[in-house]
N, C-alpha and C. Protein backbone atom coordinates (compact mmCIF):
# COMPACT_ATOMS: atom_id res chain seq x y z
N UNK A 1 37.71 50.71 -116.79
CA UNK A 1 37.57 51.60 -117.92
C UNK A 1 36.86 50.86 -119.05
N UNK A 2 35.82 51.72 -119.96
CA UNK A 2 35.71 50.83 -120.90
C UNK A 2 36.19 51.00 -121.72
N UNK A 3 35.96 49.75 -122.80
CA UNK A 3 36.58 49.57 -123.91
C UNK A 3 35.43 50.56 -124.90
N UNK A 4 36.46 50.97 -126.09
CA UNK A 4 35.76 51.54 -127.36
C UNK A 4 34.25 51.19 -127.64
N UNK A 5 33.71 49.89 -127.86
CA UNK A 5 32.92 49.12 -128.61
C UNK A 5 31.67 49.21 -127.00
N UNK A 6 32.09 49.17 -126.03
CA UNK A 6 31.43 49.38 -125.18
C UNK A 6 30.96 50.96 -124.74
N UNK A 7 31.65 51.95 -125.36
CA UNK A 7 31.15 53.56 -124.90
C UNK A 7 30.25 53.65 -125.78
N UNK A 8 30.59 53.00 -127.18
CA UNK A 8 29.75 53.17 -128.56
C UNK A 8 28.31 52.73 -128.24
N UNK A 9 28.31 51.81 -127.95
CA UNK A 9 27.21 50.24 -127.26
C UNK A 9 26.06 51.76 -126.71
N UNK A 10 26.65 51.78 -125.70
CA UNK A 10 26.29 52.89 -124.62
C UNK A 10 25.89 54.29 -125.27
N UNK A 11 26.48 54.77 -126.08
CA UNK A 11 26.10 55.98 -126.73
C UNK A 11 24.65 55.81 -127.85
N UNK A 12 25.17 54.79 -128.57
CA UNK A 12 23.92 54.70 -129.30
C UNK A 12 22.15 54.05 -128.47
N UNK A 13 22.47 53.35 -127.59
CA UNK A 13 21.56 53.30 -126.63
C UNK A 13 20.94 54.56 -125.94
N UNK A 14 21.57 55.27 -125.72
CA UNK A 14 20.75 56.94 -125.35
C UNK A 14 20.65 57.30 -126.03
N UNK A 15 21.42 57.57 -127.78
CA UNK A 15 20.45 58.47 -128.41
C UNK A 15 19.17 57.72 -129.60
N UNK A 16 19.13 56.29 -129.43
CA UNK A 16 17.98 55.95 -129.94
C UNK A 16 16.82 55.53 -128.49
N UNK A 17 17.24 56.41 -127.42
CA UNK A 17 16.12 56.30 -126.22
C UNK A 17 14.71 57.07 -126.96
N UNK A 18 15.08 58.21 -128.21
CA UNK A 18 13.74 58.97 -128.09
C UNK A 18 12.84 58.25 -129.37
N UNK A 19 13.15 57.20 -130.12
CA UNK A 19 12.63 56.60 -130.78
C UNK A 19 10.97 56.50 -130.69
N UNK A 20 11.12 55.29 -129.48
CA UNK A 20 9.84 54.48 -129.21
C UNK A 20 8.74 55.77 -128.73
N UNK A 21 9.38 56.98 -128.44
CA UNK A 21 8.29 58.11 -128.22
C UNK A 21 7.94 58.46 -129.51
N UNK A 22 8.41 58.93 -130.81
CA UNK A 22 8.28 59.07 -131.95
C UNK A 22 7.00 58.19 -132.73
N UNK A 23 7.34 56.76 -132.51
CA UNK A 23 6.39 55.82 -132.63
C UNK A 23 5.18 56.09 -132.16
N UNK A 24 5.15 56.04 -131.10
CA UNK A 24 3.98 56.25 -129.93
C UNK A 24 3.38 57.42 -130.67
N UNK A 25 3.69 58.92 -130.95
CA UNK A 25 3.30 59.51 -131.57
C UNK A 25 2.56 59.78 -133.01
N UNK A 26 3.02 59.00 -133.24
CA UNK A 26 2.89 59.34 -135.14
C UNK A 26 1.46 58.03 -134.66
N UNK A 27 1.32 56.87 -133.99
CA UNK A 27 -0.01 55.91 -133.78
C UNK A 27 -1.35 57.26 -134.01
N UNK A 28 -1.42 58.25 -133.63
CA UNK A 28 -2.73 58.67 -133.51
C UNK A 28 -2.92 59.28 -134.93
N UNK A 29 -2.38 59.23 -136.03
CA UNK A 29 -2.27 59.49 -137.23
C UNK A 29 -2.41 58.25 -138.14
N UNK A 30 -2.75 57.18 -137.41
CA UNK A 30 -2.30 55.89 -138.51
C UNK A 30 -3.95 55.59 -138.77
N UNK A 31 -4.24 54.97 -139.90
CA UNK A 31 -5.10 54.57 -140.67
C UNK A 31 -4.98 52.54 -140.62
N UNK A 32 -5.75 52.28 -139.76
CA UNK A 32 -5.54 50.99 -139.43
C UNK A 32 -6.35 50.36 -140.43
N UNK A 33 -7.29 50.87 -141.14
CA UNK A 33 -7.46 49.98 -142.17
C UNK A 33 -6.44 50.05 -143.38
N UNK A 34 -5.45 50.60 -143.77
CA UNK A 34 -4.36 50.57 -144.74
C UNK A 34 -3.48 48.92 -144.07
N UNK A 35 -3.67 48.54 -143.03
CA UNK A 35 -3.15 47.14 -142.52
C UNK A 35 -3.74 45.95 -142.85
N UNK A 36 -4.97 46.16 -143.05
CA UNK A 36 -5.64 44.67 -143.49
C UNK A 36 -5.82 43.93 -144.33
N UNK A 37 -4.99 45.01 -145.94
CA UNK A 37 -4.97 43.82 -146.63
C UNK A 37 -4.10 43.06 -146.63
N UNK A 38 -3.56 42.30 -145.64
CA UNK A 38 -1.65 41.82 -145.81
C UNK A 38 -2.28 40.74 -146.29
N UNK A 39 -3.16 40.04 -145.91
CA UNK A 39 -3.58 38.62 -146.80
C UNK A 39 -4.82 38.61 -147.74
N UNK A 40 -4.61 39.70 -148.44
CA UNK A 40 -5.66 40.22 -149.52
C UNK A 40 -5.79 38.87 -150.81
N UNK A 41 -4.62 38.23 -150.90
CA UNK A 41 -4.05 37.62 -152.16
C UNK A 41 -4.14 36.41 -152.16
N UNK A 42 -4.13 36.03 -150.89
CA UNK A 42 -4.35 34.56 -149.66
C UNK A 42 -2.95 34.46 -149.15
N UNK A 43 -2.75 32.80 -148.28
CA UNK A 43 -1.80 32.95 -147.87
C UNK A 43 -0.38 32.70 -148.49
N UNK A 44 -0.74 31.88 -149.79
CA UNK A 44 0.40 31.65 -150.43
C UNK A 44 1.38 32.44 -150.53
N UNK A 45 1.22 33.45 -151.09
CA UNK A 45 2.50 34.62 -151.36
C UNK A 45 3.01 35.32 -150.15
N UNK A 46 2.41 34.99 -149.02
CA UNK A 46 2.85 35.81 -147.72
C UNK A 46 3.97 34.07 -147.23
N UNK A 47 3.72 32.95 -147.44
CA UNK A 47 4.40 31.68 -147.45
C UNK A 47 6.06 31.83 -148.14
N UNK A 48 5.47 32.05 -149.50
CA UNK A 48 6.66 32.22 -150.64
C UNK A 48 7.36 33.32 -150.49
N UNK A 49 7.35 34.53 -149.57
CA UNK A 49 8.07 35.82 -149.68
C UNK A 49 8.78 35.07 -148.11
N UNK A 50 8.07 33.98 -147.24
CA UNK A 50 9.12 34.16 -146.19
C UNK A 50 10.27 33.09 -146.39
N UNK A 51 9.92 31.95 -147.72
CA UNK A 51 11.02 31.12 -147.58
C UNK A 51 12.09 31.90 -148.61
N UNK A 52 11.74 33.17 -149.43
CA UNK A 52 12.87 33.72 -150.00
C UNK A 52 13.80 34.32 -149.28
N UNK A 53 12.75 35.03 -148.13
CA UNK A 53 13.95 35.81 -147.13
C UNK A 53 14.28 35.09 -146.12
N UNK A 54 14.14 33.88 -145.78
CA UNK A 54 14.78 33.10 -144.77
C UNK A 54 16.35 32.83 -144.79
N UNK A 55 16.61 32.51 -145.72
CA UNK A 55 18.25 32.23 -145.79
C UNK A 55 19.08 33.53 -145.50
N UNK A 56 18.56 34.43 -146.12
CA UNK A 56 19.40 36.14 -145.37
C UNK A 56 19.46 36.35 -144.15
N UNK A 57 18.36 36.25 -143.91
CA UNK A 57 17.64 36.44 -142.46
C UNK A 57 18.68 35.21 -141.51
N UNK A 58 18.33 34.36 -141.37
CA UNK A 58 19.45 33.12 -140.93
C UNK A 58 20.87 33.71 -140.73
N UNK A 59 21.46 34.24 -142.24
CA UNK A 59 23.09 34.36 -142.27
C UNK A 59 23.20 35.74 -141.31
N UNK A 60 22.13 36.87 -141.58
CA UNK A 60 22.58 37.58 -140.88
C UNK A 60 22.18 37.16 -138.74
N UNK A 61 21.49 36.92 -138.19
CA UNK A 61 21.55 36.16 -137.57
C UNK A 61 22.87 35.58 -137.09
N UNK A 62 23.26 34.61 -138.04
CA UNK A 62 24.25 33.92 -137.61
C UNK A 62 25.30 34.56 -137.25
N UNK A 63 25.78 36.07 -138.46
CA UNK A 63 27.03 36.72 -137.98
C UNK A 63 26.66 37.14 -136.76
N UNK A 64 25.52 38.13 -136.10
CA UNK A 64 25.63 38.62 -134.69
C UNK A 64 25.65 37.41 -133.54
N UNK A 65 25.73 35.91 -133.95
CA UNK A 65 26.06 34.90 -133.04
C UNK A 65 27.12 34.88 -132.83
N UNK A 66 27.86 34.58 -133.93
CA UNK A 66 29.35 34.27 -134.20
C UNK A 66 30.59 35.19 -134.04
N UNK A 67 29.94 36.39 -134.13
CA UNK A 67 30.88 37.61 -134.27
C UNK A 67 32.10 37.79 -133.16
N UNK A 68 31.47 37.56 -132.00
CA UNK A 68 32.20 37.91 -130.80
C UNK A 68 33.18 36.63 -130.52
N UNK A 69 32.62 35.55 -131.64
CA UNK A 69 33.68 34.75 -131.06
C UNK A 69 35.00 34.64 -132.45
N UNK A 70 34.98 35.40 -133.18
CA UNK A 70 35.80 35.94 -134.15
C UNK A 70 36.91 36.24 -133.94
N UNK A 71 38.11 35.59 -134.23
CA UNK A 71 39.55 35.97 -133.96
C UNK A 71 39.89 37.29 -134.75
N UNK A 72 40.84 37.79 -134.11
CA UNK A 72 41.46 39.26 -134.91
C UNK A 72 41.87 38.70 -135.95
């Protein structure tokens, strides 16, 4: 039988199955030059925006490592 956390697991896995079709869709509408300026500014500020979000990024990370080994 499963457990709770495992039907959930399982449920949300089928209903975000129709996602990646959504995606796929909406591509023939996209404007690929609205993408190129990501390093309009140079690279510095694309440098400095990733060491601000690194430490979040890390902690959260770390909880989905740690989680399961979490006592009640």
């Amino acid at each position: 039988m499963n457990t709770p956390h495992e039907r959930t697991a399982e449920l949300v896995a089928v209903i975000s199955c129709w996602l990646p079709f959504v995606y796929l869709f909406t591509l023939k509408y996209t404007h690929w030059l609205n993408l190129l300026p990501l390093f309009k500014e140079g690279l510095l500020p694309v440098l400095s925006a990733v060491k601000a979000t690194m430490y979040p990024s890390l902690g959260l990370a770390a909880t989905f490592i740690l989680y399961p080994y979490a006592e009640k």
